[in-house]
C-alpha atoms as a PDB file:
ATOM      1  CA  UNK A   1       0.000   0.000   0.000  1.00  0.00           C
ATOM      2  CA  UNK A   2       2.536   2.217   0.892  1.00  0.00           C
ATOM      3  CA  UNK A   3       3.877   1.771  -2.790  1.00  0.00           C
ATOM      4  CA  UNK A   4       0.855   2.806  -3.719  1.00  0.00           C
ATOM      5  CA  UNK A   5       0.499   6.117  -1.912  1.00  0.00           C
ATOM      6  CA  UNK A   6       4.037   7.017  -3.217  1.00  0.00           C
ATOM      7  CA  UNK A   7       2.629   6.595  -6.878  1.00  0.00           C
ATOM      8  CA  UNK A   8      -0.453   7.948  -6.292  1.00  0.00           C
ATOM      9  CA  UNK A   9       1.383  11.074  -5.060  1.00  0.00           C
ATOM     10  CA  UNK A  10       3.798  11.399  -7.735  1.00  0.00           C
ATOM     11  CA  UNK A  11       0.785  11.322 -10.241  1.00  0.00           C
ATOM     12  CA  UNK A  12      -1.068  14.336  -8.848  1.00  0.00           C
ATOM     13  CA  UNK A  13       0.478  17.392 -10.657  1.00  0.00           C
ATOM     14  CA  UNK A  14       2.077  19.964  -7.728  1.00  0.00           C
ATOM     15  CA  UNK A  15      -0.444  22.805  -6.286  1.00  0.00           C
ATOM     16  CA  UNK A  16      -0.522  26.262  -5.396  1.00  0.00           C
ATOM     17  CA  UNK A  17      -2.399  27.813  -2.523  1.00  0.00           C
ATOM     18  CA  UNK A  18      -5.600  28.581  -3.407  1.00  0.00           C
ATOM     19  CA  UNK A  19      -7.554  31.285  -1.386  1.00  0.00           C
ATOM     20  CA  UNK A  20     -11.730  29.842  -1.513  1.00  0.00           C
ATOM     21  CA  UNK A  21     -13.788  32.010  -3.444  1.00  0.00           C
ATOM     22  CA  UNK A  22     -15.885  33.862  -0.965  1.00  0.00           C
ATOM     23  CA  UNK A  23     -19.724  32.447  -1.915  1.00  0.00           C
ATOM     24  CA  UNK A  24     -22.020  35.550  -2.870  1.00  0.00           C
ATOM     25  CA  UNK A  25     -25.487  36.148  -3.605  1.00  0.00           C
ATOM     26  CA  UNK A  26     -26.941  37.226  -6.879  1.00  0.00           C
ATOM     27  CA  UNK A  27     -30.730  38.572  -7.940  1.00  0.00           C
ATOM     28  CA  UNK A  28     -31.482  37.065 -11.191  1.00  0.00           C
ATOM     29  CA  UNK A  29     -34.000  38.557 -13.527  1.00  0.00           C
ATOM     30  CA  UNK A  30     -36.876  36.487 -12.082  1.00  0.00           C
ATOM     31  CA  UNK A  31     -36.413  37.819  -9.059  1.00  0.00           C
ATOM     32  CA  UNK A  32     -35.000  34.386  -7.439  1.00  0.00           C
ATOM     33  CA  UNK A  33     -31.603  34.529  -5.770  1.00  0.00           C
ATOM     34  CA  UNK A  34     -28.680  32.294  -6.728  1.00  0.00           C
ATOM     35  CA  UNK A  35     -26.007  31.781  -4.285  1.00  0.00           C
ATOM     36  CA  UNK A  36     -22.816  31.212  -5.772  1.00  0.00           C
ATOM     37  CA  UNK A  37     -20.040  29.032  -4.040  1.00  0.00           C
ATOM     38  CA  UNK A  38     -17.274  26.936  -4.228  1.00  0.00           C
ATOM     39  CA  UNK A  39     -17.641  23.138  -4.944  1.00  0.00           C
ATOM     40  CA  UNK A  40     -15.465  20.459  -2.915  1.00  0.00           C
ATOM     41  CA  UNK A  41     -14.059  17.583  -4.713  1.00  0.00           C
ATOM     42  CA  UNK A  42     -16.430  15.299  -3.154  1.00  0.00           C
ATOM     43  CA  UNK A  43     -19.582  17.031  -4.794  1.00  0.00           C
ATOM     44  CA  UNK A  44     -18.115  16.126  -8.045  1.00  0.00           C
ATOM     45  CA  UNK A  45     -20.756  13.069  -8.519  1.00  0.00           C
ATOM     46  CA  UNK A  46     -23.774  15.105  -7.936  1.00  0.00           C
ATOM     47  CA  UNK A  47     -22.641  17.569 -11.133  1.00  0.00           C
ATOM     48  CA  UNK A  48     -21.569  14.238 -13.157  1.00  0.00           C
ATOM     49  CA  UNK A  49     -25.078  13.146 -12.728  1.00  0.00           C
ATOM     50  CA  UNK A  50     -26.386  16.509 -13.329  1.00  0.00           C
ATOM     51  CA  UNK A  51     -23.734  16.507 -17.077  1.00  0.00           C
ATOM     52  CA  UNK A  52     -24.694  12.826 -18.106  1.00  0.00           C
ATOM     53  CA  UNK A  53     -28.018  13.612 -19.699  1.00  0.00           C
ATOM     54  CA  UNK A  54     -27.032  16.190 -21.910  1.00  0.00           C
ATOM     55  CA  UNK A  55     -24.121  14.627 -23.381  1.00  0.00           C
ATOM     56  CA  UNK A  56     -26.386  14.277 -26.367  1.00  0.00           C
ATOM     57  CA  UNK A  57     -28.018  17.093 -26.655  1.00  0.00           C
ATOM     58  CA  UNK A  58     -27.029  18.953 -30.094  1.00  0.00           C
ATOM     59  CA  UNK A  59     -28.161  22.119 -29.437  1.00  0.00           C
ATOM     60  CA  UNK A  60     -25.861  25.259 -28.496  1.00  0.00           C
ATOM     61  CA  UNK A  61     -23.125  22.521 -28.524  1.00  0.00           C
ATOM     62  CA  UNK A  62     -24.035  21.505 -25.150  1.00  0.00           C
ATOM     63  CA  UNK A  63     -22.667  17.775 -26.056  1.00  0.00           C
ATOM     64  CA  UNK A  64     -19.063  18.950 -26.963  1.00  0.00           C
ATOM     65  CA  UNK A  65     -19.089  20.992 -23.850  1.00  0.00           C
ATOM     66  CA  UNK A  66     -21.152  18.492 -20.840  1.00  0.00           C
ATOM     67  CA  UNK A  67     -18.416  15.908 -22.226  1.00  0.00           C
ATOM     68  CA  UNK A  68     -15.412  17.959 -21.807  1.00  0.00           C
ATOM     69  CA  UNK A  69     -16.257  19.333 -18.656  1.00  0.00           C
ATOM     70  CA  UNK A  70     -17.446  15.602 -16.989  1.00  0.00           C
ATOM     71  CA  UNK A  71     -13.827  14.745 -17.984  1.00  0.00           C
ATOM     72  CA  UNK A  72     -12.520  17.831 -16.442  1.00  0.00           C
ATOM     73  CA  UNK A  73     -14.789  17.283 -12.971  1.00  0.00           C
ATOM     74  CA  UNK A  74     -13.339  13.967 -13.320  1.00  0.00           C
ATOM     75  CA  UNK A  75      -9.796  15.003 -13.310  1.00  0.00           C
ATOM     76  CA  UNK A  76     -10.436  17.543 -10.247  1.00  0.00           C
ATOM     77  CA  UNK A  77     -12.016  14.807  -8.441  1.00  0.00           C
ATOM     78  CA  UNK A  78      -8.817  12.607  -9.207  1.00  0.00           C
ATOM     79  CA  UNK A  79      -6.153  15.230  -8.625  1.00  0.00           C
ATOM     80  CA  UNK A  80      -5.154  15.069 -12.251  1.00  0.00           C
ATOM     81  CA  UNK A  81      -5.498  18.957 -13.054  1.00  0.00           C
ATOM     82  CA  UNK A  82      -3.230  21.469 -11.346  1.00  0.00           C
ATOM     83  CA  UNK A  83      -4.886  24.262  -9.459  1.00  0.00           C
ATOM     84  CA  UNK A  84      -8.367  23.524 -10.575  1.00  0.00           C
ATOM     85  CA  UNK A  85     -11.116  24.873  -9.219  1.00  0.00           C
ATOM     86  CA  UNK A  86     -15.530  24.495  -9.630  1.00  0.00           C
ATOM     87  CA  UNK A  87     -18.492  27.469  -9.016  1.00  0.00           C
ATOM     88  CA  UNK A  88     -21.512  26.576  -8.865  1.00  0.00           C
ATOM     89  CA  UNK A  89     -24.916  28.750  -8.720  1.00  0.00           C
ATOM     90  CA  UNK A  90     -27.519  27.566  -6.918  1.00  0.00           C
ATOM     91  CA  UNK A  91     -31.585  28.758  -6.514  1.00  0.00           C
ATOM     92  CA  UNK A  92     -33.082  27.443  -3.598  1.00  0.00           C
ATOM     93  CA  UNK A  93     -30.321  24.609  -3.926  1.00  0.00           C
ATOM     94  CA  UNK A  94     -31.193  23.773  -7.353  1.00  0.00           C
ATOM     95  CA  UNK A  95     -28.242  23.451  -9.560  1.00  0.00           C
ATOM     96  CA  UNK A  96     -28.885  26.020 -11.883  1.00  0.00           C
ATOM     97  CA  UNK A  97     -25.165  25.934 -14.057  1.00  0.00           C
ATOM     98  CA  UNK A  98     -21.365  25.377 -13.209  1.00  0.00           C
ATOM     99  CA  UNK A  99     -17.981  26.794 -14.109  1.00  0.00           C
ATOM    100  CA  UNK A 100     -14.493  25.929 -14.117  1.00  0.00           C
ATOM    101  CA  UNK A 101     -11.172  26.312 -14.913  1.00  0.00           C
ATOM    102  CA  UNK A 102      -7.449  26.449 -13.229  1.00  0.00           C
ATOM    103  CA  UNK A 103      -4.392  28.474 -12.487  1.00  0.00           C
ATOM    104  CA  UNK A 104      -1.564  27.682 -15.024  1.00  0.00           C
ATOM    105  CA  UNK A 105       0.791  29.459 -12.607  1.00  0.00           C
ATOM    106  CA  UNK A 106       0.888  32.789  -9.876  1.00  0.00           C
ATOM    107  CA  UNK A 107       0.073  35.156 -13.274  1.00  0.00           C
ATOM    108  CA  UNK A 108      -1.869  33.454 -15.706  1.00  0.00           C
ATOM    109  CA  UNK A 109      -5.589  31.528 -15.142  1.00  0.00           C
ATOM    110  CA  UNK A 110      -7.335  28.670 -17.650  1.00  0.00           C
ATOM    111  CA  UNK A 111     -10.659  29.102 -18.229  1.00  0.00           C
ATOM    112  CA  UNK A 112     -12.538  26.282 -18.910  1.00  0.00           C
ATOM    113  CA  UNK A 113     -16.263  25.483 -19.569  1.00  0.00           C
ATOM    114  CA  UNK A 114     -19.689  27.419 -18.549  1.00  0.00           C
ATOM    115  CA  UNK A 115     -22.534  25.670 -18.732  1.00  0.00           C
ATOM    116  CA  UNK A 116     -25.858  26.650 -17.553  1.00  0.00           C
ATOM    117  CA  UNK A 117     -29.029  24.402 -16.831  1.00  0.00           C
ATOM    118  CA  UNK A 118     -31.526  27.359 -15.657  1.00  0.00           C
ATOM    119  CA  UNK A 119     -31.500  28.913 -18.828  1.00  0.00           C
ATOM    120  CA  UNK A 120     -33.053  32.540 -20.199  1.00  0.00           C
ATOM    121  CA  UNK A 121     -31.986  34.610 -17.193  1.00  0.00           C
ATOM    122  CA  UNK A 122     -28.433  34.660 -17.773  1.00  0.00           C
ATOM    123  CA  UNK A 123     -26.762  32.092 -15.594  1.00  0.00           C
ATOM    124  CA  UNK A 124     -24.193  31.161 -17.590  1.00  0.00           C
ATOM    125  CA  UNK A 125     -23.407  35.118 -17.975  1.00  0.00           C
ATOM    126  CA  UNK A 126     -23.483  35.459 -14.349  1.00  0.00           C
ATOM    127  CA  UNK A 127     -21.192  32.473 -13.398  1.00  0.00           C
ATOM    128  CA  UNK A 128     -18.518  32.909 -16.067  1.00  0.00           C
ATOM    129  CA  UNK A 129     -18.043  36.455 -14.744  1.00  0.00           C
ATOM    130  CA  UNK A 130     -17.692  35.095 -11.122  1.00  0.00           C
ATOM    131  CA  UNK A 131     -15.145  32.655 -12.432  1.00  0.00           C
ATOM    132  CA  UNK A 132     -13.296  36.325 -13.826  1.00  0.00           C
ATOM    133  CA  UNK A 133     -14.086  37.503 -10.146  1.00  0.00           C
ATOM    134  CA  UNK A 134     -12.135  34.787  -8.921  1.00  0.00           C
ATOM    135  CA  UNK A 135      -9.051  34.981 -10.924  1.00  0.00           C
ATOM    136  CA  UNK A 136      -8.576  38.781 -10.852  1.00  0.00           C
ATOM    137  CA  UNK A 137      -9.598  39.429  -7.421  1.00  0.00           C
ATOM    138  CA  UNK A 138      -8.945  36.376  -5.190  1.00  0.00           C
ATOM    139  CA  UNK A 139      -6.138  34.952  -7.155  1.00  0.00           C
ATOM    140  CA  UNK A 140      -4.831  37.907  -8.016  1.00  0.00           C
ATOM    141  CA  UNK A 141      -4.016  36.653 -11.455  1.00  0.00           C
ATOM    142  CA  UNK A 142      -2.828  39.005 -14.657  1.00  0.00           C
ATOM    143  CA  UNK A 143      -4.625  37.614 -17.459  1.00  0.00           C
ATOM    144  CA  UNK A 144      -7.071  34.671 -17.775  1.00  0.00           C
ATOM    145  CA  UNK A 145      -6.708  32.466 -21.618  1.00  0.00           C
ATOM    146  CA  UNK A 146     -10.534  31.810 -23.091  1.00  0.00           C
ATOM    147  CA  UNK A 147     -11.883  30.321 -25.751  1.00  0.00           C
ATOM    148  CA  UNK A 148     -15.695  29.539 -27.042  1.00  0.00           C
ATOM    149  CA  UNK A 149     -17.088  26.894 -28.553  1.00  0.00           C
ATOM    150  CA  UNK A 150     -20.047  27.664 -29.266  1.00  0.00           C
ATOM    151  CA  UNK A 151     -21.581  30.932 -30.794  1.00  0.00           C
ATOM    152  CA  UNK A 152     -23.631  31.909 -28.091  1.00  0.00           C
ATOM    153  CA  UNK A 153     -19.980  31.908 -25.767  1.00  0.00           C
ATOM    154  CA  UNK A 154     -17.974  33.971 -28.173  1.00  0.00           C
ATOM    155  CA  UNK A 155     -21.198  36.499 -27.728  1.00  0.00           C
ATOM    156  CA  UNK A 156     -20.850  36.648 -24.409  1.00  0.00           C
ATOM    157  CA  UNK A 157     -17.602  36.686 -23.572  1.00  0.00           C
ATOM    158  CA  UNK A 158     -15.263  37.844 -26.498  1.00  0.00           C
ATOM    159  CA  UNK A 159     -17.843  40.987 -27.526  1.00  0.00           C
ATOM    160  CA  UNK A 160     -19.742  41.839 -24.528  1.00  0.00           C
ATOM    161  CA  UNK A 161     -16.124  42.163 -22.370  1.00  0.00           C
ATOM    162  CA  UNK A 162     -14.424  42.682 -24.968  1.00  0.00           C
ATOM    163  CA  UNK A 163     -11.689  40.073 -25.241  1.00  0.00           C
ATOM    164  CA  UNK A 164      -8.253  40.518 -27.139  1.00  0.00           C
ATOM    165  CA  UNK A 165      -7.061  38.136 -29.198  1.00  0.00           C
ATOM    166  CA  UNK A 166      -4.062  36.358 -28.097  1.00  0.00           C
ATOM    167  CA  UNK A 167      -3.785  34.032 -31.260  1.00  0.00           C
ATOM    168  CA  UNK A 168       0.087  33.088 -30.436  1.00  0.00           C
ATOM    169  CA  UNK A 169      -0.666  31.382 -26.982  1.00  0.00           C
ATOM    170  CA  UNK A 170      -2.449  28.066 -27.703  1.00  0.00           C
ATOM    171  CA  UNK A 171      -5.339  27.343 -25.352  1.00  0.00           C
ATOM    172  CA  UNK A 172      -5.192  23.865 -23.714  1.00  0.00           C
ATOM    173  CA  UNK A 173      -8.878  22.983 -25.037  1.00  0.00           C
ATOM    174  CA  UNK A 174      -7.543  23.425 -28.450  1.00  0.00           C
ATOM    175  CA  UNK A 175      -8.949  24.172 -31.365  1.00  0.00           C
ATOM    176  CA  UNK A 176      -9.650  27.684 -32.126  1.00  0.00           C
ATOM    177  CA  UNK A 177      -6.462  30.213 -30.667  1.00  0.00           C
ATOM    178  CA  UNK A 178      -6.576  31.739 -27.286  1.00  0.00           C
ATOM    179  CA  UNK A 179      -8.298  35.373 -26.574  1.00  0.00           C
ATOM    180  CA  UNK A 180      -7.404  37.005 -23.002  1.00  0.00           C
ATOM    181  CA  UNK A 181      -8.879  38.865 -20.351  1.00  0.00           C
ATOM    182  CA  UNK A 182      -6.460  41.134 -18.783  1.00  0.00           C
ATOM    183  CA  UNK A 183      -6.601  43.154 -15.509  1.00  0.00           C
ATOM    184  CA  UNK A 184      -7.330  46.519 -17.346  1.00  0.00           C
ATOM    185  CA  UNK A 185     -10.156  45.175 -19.551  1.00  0.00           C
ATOM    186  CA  UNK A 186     -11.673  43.057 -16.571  1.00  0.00           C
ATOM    187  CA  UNK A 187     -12.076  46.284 -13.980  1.00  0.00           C
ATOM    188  CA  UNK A 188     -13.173  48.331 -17.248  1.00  0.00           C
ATOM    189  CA  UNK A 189     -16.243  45.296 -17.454  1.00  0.00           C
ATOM    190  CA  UNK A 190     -17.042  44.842 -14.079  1.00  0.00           C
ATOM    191  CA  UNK A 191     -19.573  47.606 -13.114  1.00  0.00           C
ATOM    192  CA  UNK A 192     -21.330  45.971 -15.726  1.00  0.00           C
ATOM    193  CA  UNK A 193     -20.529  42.322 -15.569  1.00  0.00           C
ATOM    194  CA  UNK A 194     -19.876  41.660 -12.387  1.00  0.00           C
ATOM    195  CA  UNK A 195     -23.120  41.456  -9.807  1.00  0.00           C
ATOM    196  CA  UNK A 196     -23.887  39.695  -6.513  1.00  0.00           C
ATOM    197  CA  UNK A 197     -23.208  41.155  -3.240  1.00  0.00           C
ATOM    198  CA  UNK A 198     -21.072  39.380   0.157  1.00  0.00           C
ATOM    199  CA  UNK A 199     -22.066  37.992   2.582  1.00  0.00           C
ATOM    200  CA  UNK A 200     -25.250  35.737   1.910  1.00  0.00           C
ATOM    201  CA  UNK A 201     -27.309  35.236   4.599  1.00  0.00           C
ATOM    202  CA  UNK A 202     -27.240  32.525   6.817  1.00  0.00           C
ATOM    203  CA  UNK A 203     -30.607  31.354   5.228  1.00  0.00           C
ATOM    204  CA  UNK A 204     -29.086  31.451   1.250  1.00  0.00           C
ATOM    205  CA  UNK A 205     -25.812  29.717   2.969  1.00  0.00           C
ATOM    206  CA  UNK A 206     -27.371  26.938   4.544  1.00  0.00           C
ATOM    207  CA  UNK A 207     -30.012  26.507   1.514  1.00  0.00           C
ATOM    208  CA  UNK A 208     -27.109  26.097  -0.865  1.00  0.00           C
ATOM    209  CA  UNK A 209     -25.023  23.796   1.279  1.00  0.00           C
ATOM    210  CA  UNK A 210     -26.882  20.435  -0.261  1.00  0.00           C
ATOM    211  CA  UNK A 211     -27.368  20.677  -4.237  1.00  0.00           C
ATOM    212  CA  UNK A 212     -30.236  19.276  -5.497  1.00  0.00           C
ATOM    213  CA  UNK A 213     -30.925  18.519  -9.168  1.00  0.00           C
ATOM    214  CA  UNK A 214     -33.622  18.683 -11.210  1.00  0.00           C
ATOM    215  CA  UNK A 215     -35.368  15.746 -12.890  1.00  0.00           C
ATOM    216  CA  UNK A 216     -33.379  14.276 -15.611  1.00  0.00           C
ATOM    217  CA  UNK A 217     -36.384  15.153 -17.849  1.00  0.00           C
ATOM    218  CA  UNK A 218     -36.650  18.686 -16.537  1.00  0.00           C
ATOM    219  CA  UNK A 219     -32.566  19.187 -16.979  1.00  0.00           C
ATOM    220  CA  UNK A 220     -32.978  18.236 -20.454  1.00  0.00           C
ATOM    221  CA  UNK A 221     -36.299  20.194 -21.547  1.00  0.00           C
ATOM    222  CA  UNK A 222     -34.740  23.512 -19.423  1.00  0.00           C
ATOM    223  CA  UNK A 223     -31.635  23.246 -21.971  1.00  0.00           C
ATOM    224  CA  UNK A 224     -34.391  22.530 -24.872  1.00  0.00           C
ATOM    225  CA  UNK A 225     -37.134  24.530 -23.829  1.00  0.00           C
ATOM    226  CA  UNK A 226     -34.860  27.299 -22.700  1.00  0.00           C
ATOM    227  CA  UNK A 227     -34.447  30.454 -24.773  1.00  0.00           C
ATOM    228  CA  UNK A 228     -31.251  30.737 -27.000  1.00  0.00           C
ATOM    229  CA  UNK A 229     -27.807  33.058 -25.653  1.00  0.00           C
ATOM    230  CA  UNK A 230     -27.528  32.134 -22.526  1.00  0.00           C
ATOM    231  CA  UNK A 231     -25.431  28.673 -22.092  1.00  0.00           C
END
């Protein structure tokens, strides 16, 4: 056994310390508050479960994306991803979408995926700027690499920030080249972006503790049934 824990450790890729992102609270359009928090590695199952049903669902690319980011949940559950980190946003404890993404080193952050179950009252807009939060103002991090893969994402996040494009640093998702966030562009977005207020009540807090999912069915015909440009 002891073998075995030697291996295991020299398989896990080194960390950094990680300040927790602090969770916040955030009115949606609906009225309904989402708490935002940090996920621990042993809630990974619940969002894997959450993923699974949608790995076939065409539309807005949300197979391409559910299957990337189970593997990546899989790899933070498994220690196989330096420095990674998951948000979730929560309504009443419903899972309502998820983010994630890592830091490469002290200076630059990965983003990730975004995906959003609660869709039509920008969730997915919401939680990818938390994840921005987090790097520039809890990690204290320069410049965060993004890509899209989907057209509704390269809305969202390289035109509404705006993004540069940063076509000679590859992105580690591949495909198309890498666009950036940097500190001056991310404080110039965040009066508008950025929303939620600290700290959530111990009500919200204690609501959001357990996640609960939806129905398979009901994941599946939100994503469907949901309106389009907001993933």
């Amino acid at each position: 056994m002891a073998n075995v824990d030697e291996l295991e450790a020299l398989l896990r890729p080194p960390e950094l310390e990680m300040p927790p992102y602090p969770p916040k609270v955030i009115t949606l359009a609906s009225g309904e508050k989402m708490v935002v928090r940090q996920l621990d590695r042993e809630e990974v199952p619940i969002l894997l479960e959450a993923i699974y049903p949608l790995l076939w669902v065409e539309r807005d690319y949300y197979d391409i994306v559910s299957a990337r980011l189970f593997g990546e949940l899989l790899a933070y559950k498994r220690y196989r991803v330096k420095n990674e980190y998951v948000l979730v946003g929560l309504i009443d404890g419903l899972l309502a979408g998820m983010v994630n993404g890592h830091m490469v080193d002290e200076k630059v952050g990965m983003s990730y995926h975004t995906l959003t179950i609660r869709r039509g009252l920008r969730v997915g807009s919401h939680l990818f700027a938390a994840k921005m939060e987090y790097h520039m103002d809890f990690l204290n991090q320069e410049e965060v690499l993004i890509v899209a893969e989907s057209p509704i994402g390269f809305r969202r996040w390289m035109i509404e920030y705006p993004l540069q494009k940063k076509y000679e640093v590859p992105h580690e998702l591949g495909g198309g080249p890498s666009w950036v966030l940097n500190k001056e562009t991310y404080l110039a977005a965040k009066p508008r972006l950025v929303s939620g207020s600290r700290p959530v009540s111990t009500q919200l807090l204690t609501g959001a503790q357990t996640i609960v999912l939806p129905e398979e069915e009901k994941i599946v015909a939100q994503v469907l049934g949901g309106k389009g440009g907001d993933k």
